[in-house]
C-alpha atoms as a PDB file:
ATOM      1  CA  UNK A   1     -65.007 -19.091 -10.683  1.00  0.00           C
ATOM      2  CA  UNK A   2     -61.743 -17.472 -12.272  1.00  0.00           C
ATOM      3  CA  UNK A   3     -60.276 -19.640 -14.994  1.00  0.00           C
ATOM      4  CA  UNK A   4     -57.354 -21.407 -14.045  1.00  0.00           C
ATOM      5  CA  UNK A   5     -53.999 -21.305 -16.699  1.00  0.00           C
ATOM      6  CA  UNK A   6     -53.440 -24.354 -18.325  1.00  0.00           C
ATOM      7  CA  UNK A   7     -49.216 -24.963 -18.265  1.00  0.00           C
ATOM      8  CA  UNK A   8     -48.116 -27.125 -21.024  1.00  0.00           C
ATOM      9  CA  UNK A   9     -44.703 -28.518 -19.715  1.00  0.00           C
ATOM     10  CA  UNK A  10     -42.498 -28.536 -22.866  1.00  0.00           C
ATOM     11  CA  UNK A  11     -42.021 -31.745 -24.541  1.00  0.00           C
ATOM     12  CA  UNK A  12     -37.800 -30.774 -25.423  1.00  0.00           C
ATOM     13  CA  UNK A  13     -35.584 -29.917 -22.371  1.00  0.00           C
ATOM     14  CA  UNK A  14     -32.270 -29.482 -22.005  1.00  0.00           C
ATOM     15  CA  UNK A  15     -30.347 -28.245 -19.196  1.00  0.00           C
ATOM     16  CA  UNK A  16     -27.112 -27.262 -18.503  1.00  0.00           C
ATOM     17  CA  UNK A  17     -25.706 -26.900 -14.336  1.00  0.00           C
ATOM     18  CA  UNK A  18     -23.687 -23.777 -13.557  1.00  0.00           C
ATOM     19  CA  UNK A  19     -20.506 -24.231 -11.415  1.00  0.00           C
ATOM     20  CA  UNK A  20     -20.083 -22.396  -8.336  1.00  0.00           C
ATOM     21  CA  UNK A  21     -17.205 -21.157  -9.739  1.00  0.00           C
ATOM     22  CA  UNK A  22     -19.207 -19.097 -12.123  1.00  0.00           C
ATOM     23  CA  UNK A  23     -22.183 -18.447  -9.439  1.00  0.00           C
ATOM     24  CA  UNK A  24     -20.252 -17.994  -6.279  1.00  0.00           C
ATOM     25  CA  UNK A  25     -23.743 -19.924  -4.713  1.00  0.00           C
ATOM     26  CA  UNK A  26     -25.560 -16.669  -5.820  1.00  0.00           C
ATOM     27  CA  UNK A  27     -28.857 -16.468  -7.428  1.00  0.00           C
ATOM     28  CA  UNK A  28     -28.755 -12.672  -8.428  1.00  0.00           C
ATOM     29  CA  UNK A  29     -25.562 -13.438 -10.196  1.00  0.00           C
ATOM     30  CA  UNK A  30     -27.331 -17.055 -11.849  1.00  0.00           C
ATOM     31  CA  UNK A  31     -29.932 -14.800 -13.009  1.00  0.00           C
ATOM     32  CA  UNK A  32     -27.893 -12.268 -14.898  1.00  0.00           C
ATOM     33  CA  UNK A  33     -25.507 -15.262 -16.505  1.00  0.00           C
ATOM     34  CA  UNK A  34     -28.910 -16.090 -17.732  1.00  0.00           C
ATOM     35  CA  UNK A  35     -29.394 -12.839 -18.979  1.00  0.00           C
ATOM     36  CA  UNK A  36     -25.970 -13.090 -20.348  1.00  0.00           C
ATOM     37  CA  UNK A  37     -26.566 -16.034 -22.707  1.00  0.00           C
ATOM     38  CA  UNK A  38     -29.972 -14.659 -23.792  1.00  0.00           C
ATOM     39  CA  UNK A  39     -28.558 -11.782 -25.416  1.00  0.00           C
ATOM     40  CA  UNK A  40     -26.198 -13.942 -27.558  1.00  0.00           C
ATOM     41  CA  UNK A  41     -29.309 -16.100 -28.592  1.00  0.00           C
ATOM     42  CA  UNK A  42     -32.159 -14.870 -31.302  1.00  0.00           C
ATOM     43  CA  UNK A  43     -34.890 -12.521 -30.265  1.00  0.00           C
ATOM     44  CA  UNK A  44     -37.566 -15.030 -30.691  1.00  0.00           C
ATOM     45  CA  UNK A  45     -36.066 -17.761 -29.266  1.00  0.00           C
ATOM     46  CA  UNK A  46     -34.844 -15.922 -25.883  1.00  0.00           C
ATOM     47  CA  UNK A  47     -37.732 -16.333 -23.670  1.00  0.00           C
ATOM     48  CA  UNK A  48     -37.367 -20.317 -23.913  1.00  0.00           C
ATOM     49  CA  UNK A  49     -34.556 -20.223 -22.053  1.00  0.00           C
ATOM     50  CA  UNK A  50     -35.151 -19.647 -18.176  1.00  0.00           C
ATOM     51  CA  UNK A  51     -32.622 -20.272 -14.730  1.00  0.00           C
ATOM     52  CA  UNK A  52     -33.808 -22.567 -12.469  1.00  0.00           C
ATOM     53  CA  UNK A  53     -31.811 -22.503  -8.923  1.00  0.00           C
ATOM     54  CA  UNK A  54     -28.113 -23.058 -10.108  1.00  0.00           C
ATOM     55  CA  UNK A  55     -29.181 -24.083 -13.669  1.00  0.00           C
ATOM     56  CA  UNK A  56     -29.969 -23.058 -16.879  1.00  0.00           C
ATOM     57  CA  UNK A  57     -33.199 -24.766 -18.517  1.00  0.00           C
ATOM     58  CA  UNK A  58     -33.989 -24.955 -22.476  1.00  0.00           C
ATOM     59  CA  UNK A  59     -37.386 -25.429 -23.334  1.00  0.00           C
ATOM     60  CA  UNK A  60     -39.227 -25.868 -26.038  1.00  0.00           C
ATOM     61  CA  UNK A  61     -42.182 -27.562 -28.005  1.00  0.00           C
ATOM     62  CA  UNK A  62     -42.225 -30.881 -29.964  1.00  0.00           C
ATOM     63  CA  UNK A  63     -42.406 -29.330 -33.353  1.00  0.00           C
ATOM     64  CA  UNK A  64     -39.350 -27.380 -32.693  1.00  0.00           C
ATOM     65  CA  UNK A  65     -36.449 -30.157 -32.820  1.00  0.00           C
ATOM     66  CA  UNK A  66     -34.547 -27.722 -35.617  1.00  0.00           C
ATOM     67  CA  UNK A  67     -34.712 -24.417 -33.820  1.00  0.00           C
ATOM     68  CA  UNK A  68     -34.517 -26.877 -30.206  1.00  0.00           C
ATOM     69  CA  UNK A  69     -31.248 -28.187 -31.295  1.00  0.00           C
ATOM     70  CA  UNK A  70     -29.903 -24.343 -33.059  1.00  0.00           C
ATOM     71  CA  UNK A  71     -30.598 -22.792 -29.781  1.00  0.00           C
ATOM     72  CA  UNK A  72     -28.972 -25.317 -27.491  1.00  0.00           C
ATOM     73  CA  UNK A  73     -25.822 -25.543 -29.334  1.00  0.00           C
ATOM     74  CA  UNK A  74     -25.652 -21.499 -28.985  1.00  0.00           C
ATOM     75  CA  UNK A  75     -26.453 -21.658 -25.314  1.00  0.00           C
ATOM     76  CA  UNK A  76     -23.510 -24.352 -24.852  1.00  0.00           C
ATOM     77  CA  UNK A  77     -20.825 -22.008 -26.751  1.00  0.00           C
ATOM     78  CA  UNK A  78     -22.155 -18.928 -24.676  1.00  0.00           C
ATOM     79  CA  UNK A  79     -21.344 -20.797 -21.204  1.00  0.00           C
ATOM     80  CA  UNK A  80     -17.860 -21.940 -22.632  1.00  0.00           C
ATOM     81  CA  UNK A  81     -15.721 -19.880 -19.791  1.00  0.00           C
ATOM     82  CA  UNK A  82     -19.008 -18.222 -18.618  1.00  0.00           C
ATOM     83  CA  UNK A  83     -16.434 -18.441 -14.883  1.00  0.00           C
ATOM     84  CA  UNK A  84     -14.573 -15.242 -16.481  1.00  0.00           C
ATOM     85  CA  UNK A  85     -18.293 -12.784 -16.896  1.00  0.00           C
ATOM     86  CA  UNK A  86     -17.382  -9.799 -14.890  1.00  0.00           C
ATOM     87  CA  UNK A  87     -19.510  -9.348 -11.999  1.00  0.00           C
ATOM     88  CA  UNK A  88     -22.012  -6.239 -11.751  1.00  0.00           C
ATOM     89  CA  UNK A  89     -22.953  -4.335  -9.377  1.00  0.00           C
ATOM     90  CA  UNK A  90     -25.878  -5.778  -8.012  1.00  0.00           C
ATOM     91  CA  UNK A  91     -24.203  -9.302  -8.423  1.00  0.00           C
ATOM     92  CA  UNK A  92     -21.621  -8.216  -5.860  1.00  0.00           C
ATOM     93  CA  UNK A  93     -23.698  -6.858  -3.270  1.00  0.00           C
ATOM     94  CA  UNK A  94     -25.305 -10.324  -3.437  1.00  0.00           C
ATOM     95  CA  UNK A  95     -22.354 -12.184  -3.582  1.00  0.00           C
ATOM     96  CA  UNK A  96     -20.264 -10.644  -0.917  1.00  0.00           C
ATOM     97  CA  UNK A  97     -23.551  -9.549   0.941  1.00  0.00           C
ATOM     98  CA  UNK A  98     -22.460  -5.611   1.317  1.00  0.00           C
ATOM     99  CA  UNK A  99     -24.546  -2.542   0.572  1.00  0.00           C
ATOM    100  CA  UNK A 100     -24.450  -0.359  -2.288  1.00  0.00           C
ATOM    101  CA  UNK A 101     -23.232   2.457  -0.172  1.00  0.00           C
ATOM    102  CA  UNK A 102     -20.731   0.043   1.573  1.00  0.00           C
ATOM    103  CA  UNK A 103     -19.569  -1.025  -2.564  1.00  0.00           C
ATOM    104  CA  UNK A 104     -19.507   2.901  -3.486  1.00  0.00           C
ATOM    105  CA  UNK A 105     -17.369   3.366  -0.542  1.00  0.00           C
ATOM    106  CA  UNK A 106     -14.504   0.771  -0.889  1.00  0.00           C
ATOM    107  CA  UNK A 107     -14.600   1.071  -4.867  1.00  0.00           C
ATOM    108  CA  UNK A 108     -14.091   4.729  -4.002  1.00  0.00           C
ATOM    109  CA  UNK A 109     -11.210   4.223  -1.250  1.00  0.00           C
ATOM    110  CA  UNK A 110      -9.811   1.191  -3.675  1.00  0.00           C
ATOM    111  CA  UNK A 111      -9.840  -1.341  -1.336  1.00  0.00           C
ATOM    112  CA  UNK A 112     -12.659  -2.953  -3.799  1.00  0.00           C
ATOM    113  CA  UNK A 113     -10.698  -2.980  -7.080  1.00  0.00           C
ATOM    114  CA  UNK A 114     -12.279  -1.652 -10.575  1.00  0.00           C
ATOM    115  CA  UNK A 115     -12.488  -4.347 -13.776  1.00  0.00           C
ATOM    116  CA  UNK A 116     -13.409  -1.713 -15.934  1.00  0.00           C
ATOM    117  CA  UNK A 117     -16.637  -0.248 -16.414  1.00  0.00           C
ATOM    118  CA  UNK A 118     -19.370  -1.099 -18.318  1.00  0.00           C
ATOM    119  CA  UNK A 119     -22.553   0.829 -20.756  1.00  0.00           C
ATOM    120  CA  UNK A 120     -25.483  -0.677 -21.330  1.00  0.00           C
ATOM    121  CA  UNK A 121     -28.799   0.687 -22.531  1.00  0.00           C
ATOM    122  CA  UNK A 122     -31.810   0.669 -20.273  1.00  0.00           C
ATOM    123  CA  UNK A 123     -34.622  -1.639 -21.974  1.00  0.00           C
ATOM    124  CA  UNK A 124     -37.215   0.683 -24.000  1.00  0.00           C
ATOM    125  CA  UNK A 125     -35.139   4.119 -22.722  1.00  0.00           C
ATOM    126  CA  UNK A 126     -32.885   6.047 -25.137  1.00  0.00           C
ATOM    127  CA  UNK A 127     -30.541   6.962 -21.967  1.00  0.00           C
ATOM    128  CA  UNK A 128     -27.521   4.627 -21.387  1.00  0.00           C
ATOM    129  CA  UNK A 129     -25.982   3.874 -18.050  1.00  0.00           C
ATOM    130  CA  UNK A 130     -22.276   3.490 -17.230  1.00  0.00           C
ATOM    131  CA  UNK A 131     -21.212   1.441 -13.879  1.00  0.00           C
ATOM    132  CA  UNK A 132     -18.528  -0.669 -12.749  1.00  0.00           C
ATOM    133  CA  UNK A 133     -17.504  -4.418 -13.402  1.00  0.00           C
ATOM    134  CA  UNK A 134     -15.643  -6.497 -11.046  1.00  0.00           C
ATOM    135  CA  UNK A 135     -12.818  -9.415 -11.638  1.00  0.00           C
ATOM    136  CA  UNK A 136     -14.222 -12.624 -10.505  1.00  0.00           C
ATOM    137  CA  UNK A 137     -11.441 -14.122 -10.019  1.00  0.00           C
ATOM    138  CA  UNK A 138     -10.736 -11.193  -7.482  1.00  0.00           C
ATOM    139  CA  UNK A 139     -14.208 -11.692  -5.996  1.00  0.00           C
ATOM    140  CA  UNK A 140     -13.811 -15.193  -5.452  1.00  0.00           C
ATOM    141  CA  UNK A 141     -10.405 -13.994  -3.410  1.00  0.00           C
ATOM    142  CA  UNK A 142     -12.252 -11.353  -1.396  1.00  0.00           C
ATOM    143  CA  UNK A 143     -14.901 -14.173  -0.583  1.00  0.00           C
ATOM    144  CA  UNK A 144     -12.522 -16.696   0.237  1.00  0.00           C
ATOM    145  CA  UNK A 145     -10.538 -14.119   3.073  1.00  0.00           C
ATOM    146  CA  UNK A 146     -14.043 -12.878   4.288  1.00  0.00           C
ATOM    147  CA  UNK A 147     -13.140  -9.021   4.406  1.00  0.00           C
ATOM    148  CA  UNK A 148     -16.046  -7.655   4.493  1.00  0.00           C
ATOM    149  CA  UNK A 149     -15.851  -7.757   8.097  1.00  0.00           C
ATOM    150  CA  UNK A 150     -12.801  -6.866   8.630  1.00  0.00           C
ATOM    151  CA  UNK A 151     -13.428  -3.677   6.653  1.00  0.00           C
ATOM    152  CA  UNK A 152     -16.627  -3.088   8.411  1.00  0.00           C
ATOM    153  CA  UNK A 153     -14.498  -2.156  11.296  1.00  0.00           C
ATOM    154  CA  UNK A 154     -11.956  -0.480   9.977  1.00  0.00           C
ATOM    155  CA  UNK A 155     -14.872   2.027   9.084  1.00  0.00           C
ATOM    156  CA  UNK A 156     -15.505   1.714  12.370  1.00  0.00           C
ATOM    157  CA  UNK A 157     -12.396   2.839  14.029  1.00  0.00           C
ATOM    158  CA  UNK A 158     -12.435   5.240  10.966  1.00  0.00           C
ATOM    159  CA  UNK A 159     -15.551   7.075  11.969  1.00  0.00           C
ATOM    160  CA  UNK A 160     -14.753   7.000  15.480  1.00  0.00           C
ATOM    161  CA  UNK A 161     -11.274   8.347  14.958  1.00  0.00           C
ATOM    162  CA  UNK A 162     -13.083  11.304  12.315  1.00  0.00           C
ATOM    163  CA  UNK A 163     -15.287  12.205  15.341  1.00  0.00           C
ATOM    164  CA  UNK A 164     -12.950  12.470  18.154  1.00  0.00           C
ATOM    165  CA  UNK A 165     -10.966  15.066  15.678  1.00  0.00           C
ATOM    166  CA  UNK A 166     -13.965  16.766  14.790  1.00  0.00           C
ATOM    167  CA  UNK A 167     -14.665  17.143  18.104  1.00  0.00           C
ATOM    168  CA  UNK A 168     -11.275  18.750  19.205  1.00  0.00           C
ATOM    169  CA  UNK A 169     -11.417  21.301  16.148  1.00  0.00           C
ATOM    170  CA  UNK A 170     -14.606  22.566  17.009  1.00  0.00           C
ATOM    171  CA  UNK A 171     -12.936  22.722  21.002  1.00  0.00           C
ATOM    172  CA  UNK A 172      -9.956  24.538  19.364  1.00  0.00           C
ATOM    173  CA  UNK A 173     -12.488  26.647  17.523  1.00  0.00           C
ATOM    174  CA  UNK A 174     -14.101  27.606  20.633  1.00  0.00           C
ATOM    175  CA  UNK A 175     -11.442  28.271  22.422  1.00  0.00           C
ATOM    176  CA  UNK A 176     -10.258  30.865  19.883  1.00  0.00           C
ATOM    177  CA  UNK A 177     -13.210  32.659  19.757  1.00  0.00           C
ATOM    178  CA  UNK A 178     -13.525  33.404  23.889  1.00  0.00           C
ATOM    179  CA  UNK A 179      -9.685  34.416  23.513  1.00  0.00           C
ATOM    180  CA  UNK A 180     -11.050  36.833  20.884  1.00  0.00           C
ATOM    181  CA  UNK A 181     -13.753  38.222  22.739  1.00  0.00           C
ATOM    182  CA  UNK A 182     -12.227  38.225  26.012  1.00  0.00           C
ATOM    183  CA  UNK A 183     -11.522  42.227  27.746  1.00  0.00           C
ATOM    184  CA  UNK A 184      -8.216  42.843  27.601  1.00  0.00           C
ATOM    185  CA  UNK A 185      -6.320  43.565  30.973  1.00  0.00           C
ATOM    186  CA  UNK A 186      -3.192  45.363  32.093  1.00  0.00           C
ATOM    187  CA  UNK A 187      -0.890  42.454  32.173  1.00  0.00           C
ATOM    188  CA  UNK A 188      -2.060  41.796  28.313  1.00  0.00           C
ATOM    189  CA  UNK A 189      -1.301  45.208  26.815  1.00  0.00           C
ATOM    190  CA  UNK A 190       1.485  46.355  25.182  1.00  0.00           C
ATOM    191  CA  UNK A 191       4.108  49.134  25.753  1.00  0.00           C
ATOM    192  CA  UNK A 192       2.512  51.636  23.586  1.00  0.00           C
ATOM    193  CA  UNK A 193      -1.265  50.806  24.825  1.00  0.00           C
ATOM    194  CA  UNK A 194       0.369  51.074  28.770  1.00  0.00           C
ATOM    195  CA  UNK A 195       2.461  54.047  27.959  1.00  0.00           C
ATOM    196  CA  UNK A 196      -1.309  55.972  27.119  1.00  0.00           C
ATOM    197  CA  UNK A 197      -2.886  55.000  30.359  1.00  0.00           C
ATOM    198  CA  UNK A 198      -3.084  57.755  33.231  1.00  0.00           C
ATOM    199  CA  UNK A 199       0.295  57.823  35.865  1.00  0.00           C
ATOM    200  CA  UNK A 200       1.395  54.563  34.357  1.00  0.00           C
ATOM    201  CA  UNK A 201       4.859  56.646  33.361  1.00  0.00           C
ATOM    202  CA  UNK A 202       4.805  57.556  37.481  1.00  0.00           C
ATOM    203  CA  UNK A 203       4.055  54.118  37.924  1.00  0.00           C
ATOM    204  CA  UNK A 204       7.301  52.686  35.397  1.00  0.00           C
ATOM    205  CA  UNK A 205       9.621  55.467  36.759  1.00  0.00           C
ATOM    206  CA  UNK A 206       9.105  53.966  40.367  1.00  0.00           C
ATOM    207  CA  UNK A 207      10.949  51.113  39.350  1.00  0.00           C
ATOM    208  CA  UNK A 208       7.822  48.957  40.324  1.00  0.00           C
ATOM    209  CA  UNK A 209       7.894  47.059  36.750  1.00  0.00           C
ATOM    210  CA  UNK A 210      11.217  46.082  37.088  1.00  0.00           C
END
């Protein structure tokens, strides 16, 4: 029978409730506000702090009151106007509840404005990646007016409208090339080409052009 982990609940716990102004009701972006305050805390002392739902949870063991009360008074000054973080990418998607093509789109076409952008080094990797951040007071705006939808189908119309012109060049296009290849007749030729054929001067001098 598989030995079962023993969980010691920690004996000091503090914990501090984000707004929804600063989560927008998303976990994804709870989780990297977490991740947020972590990297303004020590390495060793990092891991003690976790998200749970909407909140933030400090815990530690009973021996630790010194470093238990250090840490907690760091975590409180790193959530002072946490509301202002930019959002990220992924936060975004999950907040608005788009795509990332659908956010690489309307970033690219402005109608989702740029905060700035953002480099970060990938944990363990030497590369560094570089991506937009977004206002979140602007967020909270584009939330609030529920445009997602509304810009859904302006794509719509968008892609239907590309289409239907798409379709007529390539009519156009057609059209050309049978006038290209099509034989060329009497009532299509020109004076000098005419003036070559057999009798046609006969033909002119008869009056029957006129």
């Amino acid at each position: 029978m598989p030995k079962q982990k023993i969980i010691i609940a920690p004996a000091l716990v503090e914990t501090w409730t984000l707004s929804p102004a600063a989560t927008f009701g998303s976990f994804v972006r709870a989780k990297g506000i977490l991740l947020e305050v972590r990297a303004r805390l020590p390495v060793a002392v990092r891991k003690s702090l976790e998200v749970s739902g909407m909140s933030l949870v400090l815990g530690m063991a009973e021996d630790s009151e010194h470093e238990f009360a250090s840490t907690s008074a760091a975590v409180t000054r790193a959530l002072e106007g946490i509301e202002n973080l930019p959002v990220i990418p992924r936060e975004i998607q999950d907040i608005l509840g788009i795509s990332a093509n659908e956010r690489h789109r309307w970033l690219k076409d402005g109608r989702l404005p740029s905060a700035g952008t953002r480099t970060v080094r990938l944990s363990g990797r030497a590369r560094q990646i570089t991506f937009h951040v977004f206002d979140p007071r602007v967020v909270e705006d584009l939330l609030d007016r529920a445009v997602v939808d509304e810009w859904r189908e302006e794509d719509i119309a968008a892609r239907a409208e590309n289409r239907r012109q798409a379709a007529y060049r390539a009519k156009i296009t057609r059209s050309l090339k049978k006038a290209v290849k099509k034989p060329k007749t009497a009532e299509s030729l020109s004076d000098a080409e005419a003036s070559d054929l057999p009798g046609w001067q006969e033909f002119d001098a008869d009056g029957l052009l006129q």
